[in-house]
C-alpha atoms as a PDB file:
ATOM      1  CA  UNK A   1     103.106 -54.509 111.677  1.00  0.00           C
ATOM      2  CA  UNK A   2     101.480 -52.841 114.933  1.00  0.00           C
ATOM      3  CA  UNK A   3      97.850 -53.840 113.464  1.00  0.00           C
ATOM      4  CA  UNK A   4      98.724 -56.794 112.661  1.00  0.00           C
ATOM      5  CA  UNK A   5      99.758 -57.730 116.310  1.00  0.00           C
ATOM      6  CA  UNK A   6      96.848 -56.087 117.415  1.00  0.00           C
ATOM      7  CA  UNK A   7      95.143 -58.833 115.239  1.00  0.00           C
ATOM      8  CA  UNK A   8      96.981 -62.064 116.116  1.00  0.00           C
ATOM      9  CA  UNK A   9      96.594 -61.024 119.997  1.00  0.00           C
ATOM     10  CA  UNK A  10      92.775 -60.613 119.529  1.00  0.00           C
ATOM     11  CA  UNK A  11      92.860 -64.181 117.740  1.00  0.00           C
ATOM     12  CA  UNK A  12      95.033 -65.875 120.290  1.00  0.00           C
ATOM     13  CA  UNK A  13      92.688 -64.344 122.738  1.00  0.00           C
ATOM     14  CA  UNK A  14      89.516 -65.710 121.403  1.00  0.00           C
ATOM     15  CA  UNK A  15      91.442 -68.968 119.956  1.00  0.00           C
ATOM     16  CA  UNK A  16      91.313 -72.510 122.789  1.00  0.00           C
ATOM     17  CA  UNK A  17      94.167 -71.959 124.908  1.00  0.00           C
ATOM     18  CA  UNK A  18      96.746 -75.468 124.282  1.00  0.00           C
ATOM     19  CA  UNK A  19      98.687 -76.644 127.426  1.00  0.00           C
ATOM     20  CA  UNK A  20     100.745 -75.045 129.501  1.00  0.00           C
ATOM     21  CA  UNK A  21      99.420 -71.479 128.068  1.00  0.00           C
ATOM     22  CA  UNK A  22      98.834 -68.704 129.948  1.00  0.00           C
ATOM     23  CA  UNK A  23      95.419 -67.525 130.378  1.00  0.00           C
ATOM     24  CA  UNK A  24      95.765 -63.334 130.943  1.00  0.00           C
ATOM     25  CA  UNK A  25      97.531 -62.298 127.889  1.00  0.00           C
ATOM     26  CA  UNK A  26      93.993 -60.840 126.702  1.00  0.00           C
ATOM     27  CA  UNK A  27      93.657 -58.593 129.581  1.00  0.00           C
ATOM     28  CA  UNK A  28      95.341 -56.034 127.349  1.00  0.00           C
ATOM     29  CA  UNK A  29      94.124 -56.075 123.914  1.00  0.00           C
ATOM     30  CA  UNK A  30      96.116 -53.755 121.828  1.00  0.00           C
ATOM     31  CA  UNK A  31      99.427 -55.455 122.170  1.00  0.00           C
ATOM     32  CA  UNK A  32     102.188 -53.295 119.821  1.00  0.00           C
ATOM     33  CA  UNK A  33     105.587 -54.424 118.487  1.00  0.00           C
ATOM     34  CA  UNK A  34     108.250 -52.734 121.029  1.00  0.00           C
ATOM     35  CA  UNK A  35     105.869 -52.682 124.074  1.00  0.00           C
ATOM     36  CA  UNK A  36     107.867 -53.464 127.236  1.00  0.00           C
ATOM     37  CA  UNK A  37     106.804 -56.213 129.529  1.00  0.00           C
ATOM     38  CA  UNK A  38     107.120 -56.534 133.422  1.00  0.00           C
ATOM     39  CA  UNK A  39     106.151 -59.286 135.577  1.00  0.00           C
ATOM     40  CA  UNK A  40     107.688 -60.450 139.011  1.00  0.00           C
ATOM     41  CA  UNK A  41     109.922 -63.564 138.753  1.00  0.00           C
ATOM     42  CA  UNK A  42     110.292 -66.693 140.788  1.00  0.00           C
ATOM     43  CA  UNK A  43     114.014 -67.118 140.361  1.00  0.00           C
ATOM     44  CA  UNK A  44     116.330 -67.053 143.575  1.00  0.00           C
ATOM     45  CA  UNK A  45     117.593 -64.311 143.243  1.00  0.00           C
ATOM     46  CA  UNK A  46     113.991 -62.113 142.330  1.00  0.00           C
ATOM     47  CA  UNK A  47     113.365 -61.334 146.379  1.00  0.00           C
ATOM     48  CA  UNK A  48     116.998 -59.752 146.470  1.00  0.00           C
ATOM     49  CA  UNK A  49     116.107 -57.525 143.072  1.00  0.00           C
ATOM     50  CA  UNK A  50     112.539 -56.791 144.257  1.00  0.00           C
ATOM     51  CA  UNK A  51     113.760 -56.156 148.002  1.00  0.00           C
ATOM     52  CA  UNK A  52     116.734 -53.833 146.487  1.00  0.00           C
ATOM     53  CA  UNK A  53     114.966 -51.708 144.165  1.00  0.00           C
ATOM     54  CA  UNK A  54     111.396 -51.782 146.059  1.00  0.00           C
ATOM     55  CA  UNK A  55     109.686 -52.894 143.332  1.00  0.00           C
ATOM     56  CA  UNK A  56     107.676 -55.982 141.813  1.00  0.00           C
ATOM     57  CA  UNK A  57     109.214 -55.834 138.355  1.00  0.00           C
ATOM     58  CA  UNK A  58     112.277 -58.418 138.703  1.00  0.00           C
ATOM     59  CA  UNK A  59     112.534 -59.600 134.916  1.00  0.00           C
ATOM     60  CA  UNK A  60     111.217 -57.787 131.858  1.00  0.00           C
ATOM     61  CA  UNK A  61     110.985 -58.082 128.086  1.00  0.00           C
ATOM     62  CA  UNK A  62     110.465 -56.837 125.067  1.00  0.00           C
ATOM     63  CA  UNK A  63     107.436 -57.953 122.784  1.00  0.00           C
ATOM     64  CA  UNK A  64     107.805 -59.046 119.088  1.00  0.00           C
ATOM     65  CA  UNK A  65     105.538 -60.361 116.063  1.00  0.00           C
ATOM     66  CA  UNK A  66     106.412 -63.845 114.867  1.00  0.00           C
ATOM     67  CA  UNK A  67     104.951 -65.434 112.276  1.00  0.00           C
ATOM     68  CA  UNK A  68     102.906 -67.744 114.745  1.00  0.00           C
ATOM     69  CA  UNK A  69     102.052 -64.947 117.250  1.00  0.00           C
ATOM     70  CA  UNK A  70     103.907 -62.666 119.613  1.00  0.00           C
ATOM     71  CA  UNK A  71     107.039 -63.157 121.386  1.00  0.00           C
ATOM     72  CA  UNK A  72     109.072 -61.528 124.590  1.00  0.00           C
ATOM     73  CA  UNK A  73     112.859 -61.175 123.614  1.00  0.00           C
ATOM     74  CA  UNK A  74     113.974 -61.875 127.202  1.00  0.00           C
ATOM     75  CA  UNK A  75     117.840 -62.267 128.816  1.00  0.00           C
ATOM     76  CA  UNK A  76     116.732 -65.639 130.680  1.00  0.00           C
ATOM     77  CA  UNK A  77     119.654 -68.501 130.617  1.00  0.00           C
ATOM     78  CA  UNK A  78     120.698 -66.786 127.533  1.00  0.00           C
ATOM     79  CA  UNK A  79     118.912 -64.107 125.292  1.00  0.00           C
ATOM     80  CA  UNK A  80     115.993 -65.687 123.365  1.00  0.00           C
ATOM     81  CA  UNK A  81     112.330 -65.583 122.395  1.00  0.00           C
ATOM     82  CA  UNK A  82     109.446 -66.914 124.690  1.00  0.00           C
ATOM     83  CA  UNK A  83     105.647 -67.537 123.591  1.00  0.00           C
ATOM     84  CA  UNK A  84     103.983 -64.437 125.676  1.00  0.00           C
ATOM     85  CA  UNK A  85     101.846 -66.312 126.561  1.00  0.00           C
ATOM     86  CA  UNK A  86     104.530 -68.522 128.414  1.00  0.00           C
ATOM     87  CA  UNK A  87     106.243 -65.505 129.686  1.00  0.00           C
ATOM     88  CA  UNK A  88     102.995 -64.286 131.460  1.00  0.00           C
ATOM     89  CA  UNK A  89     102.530 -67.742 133.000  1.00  0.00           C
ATOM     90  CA  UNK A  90     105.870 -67.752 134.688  1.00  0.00           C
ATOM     91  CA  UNK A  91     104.888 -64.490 136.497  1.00  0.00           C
ATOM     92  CA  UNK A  92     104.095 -64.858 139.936  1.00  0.00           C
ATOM     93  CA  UNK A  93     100.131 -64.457 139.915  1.00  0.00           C
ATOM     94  CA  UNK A  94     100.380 -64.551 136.309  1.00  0.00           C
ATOM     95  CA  UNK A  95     100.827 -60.571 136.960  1.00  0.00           C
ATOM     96  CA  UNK A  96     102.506 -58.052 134.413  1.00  0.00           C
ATOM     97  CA  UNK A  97     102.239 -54.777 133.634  1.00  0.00           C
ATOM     98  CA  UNK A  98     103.142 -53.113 130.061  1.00  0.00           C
ATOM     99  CA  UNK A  99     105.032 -50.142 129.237  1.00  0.00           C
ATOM    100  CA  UNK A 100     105.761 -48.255 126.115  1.00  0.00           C
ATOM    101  CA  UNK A 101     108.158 -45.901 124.984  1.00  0.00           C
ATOM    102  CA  UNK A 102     106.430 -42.359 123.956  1.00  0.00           C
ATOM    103  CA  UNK A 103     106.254 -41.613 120.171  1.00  0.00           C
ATOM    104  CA  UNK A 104     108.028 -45.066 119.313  1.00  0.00           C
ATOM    105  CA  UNK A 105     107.232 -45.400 115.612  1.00  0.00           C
ATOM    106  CA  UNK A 106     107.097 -49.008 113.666  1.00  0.00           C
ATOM    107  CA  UNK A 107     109.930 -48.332 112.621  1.00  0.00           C
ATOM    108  CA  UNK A 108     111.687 -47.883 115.341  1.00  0.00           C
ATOM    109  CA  UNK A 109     110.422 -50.561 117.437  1.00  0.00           C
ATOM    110  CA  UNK A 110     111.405 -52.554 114.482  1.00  0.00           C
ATOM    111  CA  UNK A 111     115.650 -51.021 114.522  1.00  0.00           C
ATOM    112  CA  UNK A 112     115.471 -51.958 118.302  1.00  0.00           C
ATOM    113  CA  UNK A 113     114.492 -55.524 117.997  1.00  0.00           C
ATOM    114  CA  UNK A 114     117.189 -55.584 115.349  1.00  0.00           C
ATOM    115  CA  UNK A 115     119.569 -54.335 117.945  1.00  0.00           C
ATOM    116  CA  UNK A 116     118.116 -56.989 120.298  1.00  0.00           C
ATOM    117  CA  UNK A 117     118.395 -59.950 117.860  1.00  0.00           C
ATOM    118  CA  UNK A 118     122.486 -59.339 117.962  1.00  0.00           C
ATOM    119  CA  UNK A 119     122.622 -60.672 121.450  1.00  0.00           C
ATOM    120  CA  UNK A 120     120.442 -63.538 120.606  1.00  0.00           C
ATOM    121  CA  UNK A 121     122.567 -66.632 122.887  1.00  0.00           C
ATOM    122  CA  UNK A 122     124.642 -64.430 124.926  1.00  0.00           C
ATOM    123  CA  UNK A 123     124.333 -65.985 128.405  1.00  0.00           C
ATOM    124  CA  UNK A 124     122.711 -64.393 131.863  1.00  0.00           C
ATOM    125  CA  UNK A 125     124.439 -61.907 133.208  1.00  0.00           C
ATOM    126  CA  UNK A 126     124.409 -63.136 137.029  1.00  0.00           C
ATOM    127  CA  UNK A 127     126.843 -60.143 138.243  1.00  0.00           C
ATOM    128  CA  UNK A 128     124.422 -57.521 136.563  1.00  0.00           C
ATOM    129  CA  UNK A 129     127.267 -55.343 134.856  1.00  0.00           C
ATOM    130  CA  UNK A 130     127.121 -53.020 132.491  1.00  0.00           C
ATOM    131  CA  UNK A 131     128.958 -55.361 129.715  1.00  0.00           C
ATOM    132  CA  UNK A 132     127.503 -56.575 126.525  1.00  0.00           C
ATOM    133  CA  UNK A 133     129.422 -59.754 126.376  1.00  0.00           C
ATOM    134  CA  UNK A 134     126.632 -61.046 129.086  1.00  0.00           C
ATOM    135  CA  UNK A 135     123.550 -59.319 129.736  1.00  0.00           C
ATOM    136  CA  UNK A 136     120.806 -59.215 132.070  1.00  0.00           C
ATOM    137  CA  UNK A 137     117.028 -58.705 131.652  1.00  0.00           C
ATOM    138  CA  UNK A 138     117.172 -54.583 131.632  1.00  0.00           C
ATOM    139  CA  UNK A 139     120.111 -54.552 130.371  1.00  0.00           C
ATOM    140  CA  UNK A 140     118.900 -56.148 127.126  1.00  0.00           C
ATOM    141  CA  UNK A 141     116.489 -52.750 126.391  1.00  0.00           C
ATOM    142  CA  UNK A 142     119.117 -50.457 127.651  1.00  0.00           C
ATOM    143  CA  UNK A 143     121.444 -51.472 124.938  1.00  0.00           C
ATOM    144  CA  UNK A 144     119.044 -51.909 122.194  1.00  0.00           C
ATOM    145  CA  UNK A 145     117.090 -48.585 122.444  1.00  0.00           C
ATOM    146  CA  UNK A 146     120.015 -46.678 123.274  1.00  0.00           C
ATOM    147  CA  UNK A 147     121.771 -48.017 119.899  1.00  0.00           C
ATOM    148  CA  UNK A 148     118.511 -46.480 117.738  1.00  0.00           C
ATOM    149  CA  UNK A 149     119.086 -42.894 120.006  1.00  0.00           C
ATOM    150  CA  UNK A 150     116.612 -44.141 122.408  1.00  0.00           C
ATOM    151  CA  UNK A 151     117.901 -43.716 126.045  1.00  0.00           C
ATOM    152  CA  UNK A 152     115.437 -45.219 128.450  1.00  0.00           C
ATOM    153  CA  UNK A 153     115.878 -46.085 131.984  1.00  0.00           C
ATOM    154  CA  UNK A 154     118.751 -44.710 134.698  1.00  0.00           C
ATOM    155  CA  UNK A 155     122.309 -45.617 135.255  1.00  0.00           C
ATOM    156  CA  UNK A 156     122.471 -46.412 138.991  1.00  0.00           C
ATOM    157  CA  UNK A 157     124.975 -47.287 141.784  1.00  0.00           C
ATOM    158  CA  UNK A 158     124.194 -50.694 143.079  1.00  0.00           C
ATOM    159  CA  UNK A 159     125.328 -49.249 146.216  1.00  0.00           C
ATOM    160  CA  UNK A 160     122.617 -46.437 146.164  1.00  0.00           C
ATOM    161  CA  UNK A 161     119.976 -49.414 145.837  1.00  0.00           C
ATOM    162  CA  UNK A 162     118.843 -51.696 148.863  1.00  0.00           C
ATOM    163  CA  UNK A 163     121.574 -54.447 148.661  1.00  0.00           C
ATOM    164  CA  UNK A 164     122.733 -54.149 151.738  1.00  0.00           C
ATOM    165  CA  UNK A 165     120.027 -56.864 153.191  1.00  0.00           C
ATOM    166  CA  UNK A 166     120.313 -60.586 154.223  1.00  0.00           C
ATOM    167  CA  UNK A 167     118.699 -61.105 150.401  1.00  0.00           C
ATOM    168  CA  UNK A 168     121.033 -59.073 148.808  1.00  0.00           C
ATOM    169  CA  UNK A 169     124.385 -60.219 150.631  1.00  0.00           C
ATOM    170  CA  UNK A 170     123.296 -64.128 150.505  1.00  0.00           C
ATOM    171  CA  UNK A 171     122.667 -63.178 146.066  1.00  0.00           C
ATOM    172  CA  UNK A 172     125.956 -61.162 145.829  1.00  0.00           C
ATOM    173  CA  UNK A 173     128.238 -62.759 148.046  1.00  0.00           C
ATOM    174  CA  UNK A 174     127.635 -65.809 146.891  1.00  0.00           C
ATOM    175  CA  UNK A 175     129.104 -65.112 143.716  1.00  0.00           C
ATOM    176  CA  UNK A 176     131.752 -62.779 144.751  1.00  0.00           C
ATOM    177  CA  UNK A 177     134.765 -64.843 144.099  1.00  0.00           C
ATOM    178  CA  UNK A 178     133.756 -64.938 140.359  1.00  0.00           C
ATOM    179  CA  UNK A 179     132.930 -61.641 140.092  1.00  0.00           C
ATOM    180  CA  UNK A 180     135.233 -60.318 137.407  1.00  0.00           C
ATOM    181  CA  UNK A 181     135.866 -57.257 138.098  1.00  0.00           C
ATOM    182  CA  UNK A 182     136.837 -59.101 141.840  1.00  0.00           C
ATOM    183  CA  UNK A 183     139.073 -61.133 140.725  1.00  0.00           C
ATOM    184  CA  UNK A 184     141.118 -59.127 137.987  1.00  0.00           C
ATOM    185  CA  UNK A 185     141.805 -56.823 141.105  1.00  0.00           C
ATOM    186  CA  UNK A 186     142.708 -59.500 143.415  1.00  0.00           C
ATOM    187  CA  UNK A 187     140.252 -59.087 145.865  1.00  0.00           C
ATOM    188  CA  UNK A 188     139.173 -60.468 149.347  1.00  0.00           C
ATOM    189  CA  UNK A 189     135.439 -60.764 150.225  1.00  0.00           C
ATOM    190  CA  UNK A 190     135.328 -57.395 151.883  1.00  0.00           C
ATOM    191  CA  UNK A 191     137.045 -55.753 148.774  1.00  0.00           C
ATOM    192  CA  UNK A 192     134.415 -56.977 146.530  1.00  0.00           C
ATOM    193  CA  UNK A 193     131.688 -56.069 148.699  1.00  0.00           C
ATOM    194  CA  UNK A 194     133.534 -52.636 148.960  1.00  0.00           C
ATOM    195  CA  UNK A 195     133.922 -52.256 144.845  1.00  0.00           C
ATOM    196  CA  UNK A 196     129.844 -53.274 144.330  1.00  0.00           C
ATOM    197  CA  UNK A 197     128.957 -50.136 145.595  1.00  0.00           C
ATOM    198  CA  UNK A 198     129.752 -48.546 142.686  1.00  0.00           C
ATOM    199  CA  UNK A 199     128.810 -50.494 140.342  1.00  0.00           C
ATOM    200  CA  UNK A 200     126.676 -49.524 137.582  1.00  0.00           C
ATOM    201  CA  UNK A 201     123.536 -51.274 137.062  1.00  0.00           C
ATOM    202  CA  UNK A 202     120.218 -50.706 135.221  1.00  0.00           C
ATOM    203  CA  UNK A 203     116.873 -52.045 136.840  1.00  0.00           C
ATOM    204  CA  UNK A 204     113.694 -53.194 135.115  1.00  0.00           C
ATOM    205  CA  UNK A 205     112.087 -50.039 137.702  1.00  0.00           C
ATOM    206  CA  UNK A 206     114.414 -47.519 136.713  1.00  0.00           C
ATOM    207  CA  UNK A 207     112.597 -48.199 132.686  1.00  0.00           C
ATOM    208  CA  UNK A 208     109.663 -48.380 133.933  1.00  0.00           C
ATOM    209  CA  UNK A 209     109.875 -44.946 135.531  1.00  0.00           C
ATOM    210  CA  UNK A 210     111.925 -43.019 132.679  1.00  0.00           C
ATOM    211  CA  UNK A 211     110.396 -39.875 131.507  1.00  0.00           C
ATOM    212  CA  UNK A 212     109.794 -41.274 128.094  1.00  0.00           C
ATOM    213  CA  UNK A 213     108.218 -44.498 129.274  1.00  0.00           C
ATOM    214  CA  UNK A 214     103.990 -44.801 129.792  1.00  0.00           C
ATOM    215  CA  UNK A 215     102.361 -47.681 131.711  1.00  0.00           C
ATOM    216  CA  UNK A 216      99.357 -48.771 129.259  1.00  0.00           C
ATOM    217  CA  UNK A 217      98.334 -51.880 131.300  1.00  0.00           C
ATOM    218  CA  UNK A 218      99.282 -53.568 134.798  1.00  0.00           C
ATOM    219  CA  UNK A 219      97.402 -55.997 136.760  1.00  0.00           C
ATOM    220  CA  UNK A 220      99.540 -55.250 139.607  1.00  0.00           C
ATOM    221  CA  UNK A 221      97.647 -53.464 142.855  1.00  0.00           C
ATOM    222  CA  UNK A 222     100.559 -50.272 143.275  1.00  0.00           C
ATOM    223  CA  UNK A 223     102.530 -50.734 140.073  1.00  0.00           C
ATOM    224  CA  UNK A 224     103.915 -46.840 139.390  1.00  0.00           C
END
């Protein structure tokens, strides 16, 4: 399966790019099944992610083979497949840096997109809790590799991260009066400001810089 990624990418590469494609996805040319993809997102609540955990990567994936060509499993709206090619051209700068995990077999990366294709329509988790019933982009890796014996990334405190920032008050308070765990305790604004502290939360960085997680390509100037 890994060779014949490598394949289709090198085809796609060399293949006339159709509309709305991104160019860039042949700056790396040994794509693998499993390989873990990181780009900066324009959504409104990316500044308040990348300002928090001072870091570019806001959204990441993981890639797949399809029978038409390679695919990010993504938590976007809801957890589904995007062309990578599409994926890379909603990047800001078309940027994106790839990871892998060390000694991930075929198999492997094969059991984790398994475990990824269970939460296939679960919607965005816009509170970014640890909870399966909605799940956000790091999340979505967390769970799957962690299922095959795989743990990869940290479990942080939001409160330990850099939330406490005109971007991260205007994302979280925002939201705080639907904020489940908010309102099953009956909450005021304060309160739930108070109980996000400790929060758990995994962030596309914290994968990126796990001990059993190599960088194999970024087009980003810094990227760690």
């Amino acid at each position: 399966m890994v060779q014949t990624a490598k394949l289709l990418c090198l085809l796609l590469a060399s293949a006339p790019l159709a509309p709305g494609t991104a160019i860039g996805m042949d700056r790396l040319a040994d794509w693998q099944v499993g390989d873990l993809i990181f780009q900066e997102s324009s959504s409104p609540q990316a500044s308040a992610i990348r300002v928090a955990t001072n870091s570019h990567y806001t959204h990441m994936g993981i890639v797949r083979e399809g029978a038409d060509g390679l695919y990010v499993i993504e938590a976007a709206r809801t957890v589904m497949e995007t062309p990578l090619g599409e994926f890379i051209a909603r990047g800001v700068g078309q940027d994106y840096s790839v990871y892998r995990v060390k000694g991930l077999t075929d198999d492997m990366a094969q059991a984790a997109i398994a475990e990824m294709q269970i939460y296939y329509g679960r919607p965005y988790d816009i509170f970014f809790r640890i909870d399966p019933d909605e799940i956000y982009c790091s999340e979505l890796p967390f769970h799957a590799f962690s299922a095959i014996g795989i743990e990869i990334g940290r479990v942080e405190r939001l409160g330990d991260l850099a939330i406490d920032t005109p971007e991260g008050r205007a994302i979280f308070l925002a939201r705080w009066q639907d904020h489940p765990d908010c309102r099953a305790e009956g909450l005021d604004r304060d309160g739930c400001w108070n109980l996000l502290q400790d929060q758990k939360i995994v962030t596309p960085i914290g994968i990126a810089e796990a001990s059993n997680v190599e960088r194999v390509f970024t087009s980003f100037d810094g990227a760690p």
